[in-house]
Protein backbone atom coordinates (compact mmCIF):
# COMPACT_ATOMS: atom_id res chain seq x y z
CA UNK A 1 0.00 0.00 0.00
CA UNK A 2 1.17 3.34 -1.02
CA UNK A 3 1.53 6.11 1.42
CA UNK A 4 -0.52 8.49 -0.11
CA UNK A 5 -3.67 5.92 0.38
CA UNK A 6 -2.51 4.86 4.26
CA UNK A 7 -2.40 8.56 4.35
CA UNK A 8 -6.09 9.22 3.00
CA UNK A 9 -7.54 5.50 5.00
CA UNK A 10 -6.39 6.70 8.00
CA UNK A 11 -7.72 10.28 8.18
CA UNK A 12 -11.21 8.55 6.85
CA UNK A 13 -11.25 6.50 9.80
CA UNK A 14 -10.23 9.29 12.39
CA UNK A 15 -12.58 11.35 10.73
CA UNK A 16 -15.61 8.72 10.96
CA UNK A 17 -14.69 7.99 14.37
CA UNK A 18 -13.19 10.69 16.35
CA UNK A 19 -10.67 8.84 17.77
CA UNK A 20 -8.68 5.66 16.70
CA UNK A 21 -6.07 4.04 18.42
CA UNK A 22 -2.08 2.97 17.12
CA UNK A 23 -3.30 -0.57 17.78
CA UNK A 24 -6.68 -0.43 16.22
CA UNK A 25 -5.18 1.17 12.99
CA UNK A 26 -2.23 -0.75 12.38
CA UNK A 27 -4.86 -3.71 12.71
CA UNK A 28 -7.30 -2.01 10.13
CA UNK A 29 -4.71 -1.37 7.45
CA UNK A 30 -2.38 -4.80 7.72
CA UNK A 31 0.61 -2.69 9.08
CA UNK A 32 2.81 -2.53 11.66
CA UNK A 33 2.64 0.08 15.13
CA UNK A 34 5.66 1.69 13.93
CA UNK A 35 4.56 2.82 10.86
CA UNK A 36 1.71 3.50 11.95
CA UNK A 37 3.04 6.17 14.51
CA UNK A 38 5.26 7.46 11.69
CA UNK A 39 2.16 8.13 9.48
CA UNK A 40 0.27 9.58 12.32
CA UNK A 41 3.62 12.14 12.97
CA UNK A 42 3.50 13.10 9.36
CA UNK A 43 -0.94 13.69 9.25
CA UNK A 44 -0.41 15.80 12.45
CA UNK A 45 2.38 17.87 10.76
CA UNK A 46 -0.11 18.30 7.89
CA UNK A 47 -2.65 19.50 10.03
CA UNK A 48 -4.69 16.23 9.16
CA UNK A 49 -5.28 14.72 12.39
CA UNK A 50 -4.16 15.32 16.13
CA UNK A 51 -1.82 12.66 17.71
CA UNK A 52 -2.48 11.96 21.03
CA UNK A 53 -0.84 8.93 23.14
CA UNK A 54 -1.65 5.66 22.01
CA UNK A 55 -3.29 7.09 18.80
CA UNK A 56 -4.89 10.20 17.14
CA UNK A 57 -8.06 12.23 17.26
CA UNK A 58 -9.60 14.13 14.26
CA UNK A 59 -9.45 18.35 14.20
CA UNK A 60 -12.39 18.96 16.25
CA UNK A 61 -15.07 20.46 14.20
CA UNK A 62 -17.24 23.42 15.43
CA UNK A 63 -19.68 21.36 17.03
CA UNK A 64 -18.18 18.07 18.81
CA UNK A 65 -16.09 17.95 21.36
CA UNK A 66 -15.11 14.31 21.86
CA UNK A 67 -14.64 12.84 25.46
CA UNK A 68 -11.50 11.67 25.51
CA UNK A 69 -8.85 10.09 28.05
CA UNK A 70 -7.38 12.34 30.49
CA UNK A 71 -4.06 11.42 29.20
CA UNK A 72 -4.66 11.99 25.71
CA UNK A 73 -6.47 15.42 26.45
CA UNK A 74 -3.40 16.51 28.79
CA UNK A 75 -0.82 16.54 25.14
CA UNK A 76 -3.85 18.80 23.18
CA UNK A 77 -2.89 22.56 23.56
CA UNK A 78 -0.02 21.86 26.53
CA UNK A 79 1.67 25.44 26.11
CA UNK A 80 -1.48 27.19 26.58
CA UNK A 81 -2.97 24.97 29.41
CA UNK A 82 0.45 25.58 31.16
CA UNK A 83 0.32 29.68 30.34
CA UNK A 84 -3.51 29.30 32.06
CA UNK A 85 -2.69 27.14 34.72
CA UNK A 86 0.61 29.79 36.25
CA UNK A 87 -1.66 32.64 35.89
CA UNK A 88 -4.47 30.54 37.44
CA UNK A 89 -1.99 29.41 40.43
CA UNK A 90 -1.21 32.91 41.49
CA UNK A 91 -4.90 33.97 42.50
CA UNK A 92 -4.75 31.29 45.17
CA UNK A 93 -4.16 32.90 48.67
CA UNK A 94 -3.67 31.21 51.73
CA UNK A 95 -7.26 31.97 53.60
CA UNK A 96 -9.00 30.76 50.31
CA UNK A 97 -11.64 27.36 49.90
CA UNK A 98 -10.62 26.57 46.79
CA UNK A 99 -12.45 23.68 44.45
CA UNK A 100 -10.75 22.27 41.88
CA UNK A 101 -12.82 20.43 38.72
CA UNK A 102 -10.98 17.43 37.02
CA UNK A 103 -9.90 17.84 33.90
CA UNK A 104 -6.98 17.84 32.05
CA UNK A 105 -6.26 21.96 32.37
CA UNK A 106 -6.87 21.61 35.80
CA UNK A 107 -4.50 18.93 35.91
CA UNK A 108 -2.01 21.31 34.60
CA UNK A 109 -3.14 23.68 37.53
CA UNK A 110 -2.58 21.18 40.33
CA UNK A 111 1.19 20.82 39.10
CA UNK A 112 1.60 24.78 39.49
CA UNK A 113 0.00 25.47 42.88
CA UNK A 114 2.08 26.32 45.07
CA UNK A 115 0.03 28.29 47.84
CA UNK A 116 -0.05 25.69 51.27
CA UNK A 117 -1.98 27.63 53.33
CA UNK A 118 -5.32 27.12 51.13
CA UNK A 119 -7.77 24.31 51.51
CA UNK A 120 -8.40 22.66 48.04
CA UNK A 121 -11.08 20.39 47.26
CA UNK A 122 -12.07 18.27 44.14
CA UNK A 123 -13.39 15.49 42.62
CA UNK A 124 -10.44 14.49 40.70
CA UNK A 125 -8.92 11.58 42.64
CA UNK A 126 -5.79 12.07 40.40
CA UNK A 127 -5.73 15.27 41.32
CA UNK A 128 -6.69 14.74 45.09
CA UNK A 129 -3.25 12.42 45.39
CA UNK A 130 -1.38 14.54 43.11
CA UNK A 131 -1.98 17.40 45.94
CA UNK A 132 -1.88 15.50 48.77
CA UNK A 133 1.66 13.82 48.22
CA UNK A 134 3.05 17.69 47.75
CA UNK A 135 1.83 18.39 51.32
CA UNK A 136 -1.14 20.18 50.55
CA UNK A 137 -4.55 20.13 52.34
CA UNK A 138 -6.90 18.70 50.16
CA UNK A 139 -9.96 17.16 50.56
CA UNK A 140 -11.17 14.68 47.97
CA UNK A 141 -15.21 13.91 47.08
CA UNK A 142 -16.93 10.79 47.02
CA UNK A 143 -19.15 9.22 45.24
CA UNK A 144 -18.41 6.83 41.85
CA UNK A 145 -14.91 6.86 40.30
CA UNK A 146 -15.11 7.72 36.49
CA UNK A 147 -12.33 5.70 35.14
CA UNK A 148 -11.77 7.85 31.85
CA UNK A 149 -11.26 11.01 33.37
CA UNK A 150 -10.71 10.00 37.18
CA UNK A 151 -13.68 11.98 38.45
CA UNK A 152 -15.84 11.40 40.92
CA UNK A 153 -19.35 11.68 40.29
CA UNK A 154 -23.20 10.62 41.22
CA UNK A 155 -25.25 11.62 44.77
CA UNK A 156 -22.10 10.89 46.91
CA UNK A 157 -20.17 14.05 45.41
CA UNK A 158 -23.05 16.04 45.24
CA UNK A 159 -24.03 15.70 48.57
CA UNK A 160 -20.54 16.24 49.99
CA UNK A 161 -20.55 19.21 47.94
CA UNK A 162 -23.14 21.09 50.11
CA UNK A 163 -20.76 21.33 53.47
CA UNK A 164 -18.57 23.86 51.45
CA UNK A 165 -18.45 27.08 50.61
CA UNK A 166 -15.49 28.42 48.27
CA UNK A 167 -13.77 31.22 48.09
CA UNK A 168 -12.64 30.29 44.65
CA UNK A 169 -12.65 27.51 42.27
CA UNK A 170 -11.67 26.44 38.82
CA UNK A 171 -13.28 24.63 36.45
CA UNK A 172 -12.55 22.83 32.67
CA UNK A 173 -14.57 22.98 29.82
CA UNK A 174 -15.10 20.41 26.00
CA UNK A 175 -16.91 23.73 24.71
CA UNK A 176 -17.45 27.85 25.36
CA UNK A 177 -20.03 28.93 23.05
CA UNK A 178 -22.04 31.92 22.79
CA UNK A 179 -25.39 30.62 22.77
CA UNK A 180 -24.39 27.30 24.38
CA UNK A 181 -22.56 28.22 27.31
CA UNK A 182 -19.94 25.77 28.99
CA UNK A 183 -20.42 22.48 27.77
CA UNK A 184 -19.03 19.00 28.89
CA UNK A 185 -19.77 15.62 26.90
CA UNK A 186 -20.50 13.96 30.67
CA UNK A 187 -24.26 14.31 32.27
CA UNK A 188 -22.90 13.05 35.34
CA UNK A 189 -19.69 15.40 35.42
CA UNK A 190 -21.83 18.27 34.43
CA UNK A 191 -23.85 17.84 37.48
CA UNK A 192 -21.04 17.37 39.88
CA UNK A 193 -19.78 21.07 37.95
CA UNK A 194 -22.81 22.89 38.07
CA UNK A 195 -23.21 22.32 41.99
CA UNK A 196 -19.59 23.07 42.56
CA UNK A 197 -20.05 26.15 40.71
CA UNK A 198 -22.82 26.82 42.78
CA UNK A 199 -21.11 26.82 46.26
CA UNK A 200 -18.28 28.94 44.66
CA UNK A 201 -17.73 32.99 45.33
CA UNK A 202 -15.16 33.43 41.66
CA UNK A 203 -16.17 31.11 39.31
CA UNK A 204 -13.03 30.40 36.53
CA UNK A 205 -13.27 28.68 33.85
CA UNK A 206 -10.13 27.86 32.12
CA UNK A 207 -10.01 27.47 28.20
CA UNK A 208 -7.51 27.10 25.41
CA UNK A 209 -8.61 28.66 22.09
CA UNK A 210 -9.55 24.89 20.50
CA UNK A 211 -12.52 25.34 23.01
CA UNK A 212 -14.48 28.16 21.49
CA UNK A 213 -17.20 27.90 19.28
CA UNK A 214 -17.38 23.45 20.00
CA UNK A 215 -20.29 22.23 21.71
CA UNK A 216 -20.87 19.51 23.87
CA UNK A 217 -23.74 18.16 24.87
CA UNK A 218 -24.08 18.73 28.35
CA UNK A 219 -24.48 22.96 29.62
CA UNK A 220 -23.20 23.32 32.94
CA UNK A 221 -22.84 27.37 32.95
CA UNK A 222 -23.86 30.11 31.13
CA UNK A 223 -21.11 32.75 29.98
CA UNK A 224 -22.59 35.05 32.50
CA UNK A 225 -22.30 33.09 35.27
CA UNK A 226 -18.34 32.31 35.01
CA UNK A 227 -14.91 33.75 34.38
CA UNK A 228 -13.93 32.56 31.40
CA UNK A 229 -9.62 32.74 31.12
CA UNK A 230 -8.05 31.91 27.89
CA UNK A 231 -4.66 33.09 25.99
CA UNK A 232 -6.02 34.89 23.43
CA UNK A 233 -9.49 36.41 22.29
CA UNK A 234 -11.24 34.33 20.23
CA UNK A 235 -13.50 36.14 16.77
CA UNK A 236 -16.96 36.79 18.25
CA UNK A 237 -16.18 37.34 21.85
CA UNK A 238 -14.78 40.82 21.88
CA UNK A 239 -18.06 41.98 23.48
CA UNK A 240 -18.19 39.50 26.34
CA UNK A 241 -17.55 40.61 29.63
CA UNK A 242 -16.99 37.79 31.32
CA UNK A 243 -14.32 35.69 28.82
CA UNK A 244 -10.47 37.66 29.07
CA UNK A 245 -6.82 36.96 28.05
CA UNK A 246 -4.25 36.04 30.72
């Protein structure tokens, strides 16, 4: 098989379904992992696809935002998520309550904390640990373990949620839309977010540019109701109050 047609069979099948895996492809097409991760290195210099860990995702399209692993999430956008997550770190103050959303940006924000005298809660047991064996004071939420994203969700974290009261939290987002709001693929994790965001004094929502103008499924806020931080104004939001550069 020539390369041009691996090229064009394997953006088809990203394309058709969102996201493919190394394994799945090399399977597919009768060829081996390794060229398989050379063709996906070329497609993502081409702008074709997006290669993620253990496979590849297709350019997100203005509507879908596709749920993936935290892991592969976590390589999408890394310099901006990191540019967010410093600026995000240094709001923290030591009397704050501070909730933290899982999430691959906030995953990004848990490495760059560095403010001990807070109290940080989340549903993230990643994150939870991740805090925890740095010395910080973190509580972690119960309920049922998500084992895609590492969240906890259902009427355990919900009703745990009620005993706080937060200073300041930070939240992820699949999707910032104008008419949509904040979307997340996840009913469950969009509940758990909506009553976090409830209990919360400064709502942010952190966002790399990819995010605006997808939709997910799932609303959990409004644009009026958050803080929406990104790294660089997106076309179309120059009027909204509530979504600035860092």
């Amino acid at each position: 098989m020539l390369a041009e047609e691996r090229f064009a069979r394997i953006v088809e099948k990203v394309n058709a379904s969102g996201t493919v895996t190394v394994a799945q492809l090399a399977c597919d097409l009768g060829i081996s992992e390794s060229t398989v991760r050379r063709d996906l290195d070329k497609l993502d210099s081409l702008n074709k696809l997006t290669k993620v860990h253990g496979g590849a995702v297709c350019l997100e399209d203005a509507h879908v935002s596709y749920d993936l692993t935290l892991q592969q999430r976590s390589e999408l956008h890394a310099d901006q998520k990191q540019l967010l997550a410093r600026y995000a770190a240094s709001l923290v103050g030591p009397r704050d309550c501070v909730y933290v959303d899982s999430g691959s940006t906030t995953k990004v924000l848990v490495d760059c904390l560095t403010e001990k005298g807070a109290l940080y809660v989340t549903n993230s047991a990643v994150h939870g640990l991740t805090l925890a064996q740095r010395g910080f004071t973190v509580v972690l939420l119960g309920g049922e373990l998500k084992g895609s994203t590492s969240a906890m969700v259902g009427p355990e974290a919900l009703e745990a949620l009620e005993r706080y009261n937060f200073t300041l939290g930070f939240w992820g987002a699949n999707g910032i839309d104008l008419r949509a709001g904040c979307t997340s693929p996840e009913r469950e994790e969009s509940q758990v977010k909506r009553a976090s965001l409830a209990r919360s004094a400064r709502r942010l929502v952190l966002a790399d540019t990819s995010k605006f103008g997808r939709v997910a499924p799932v609303s959990f806020a409004s644009l009026g109701q958050v803080e929406v931080l990104t790294t660089s104004m997106p076309e179309g939001y120059e009027d909204v109050a509530s979504v600035r550069c860092v």
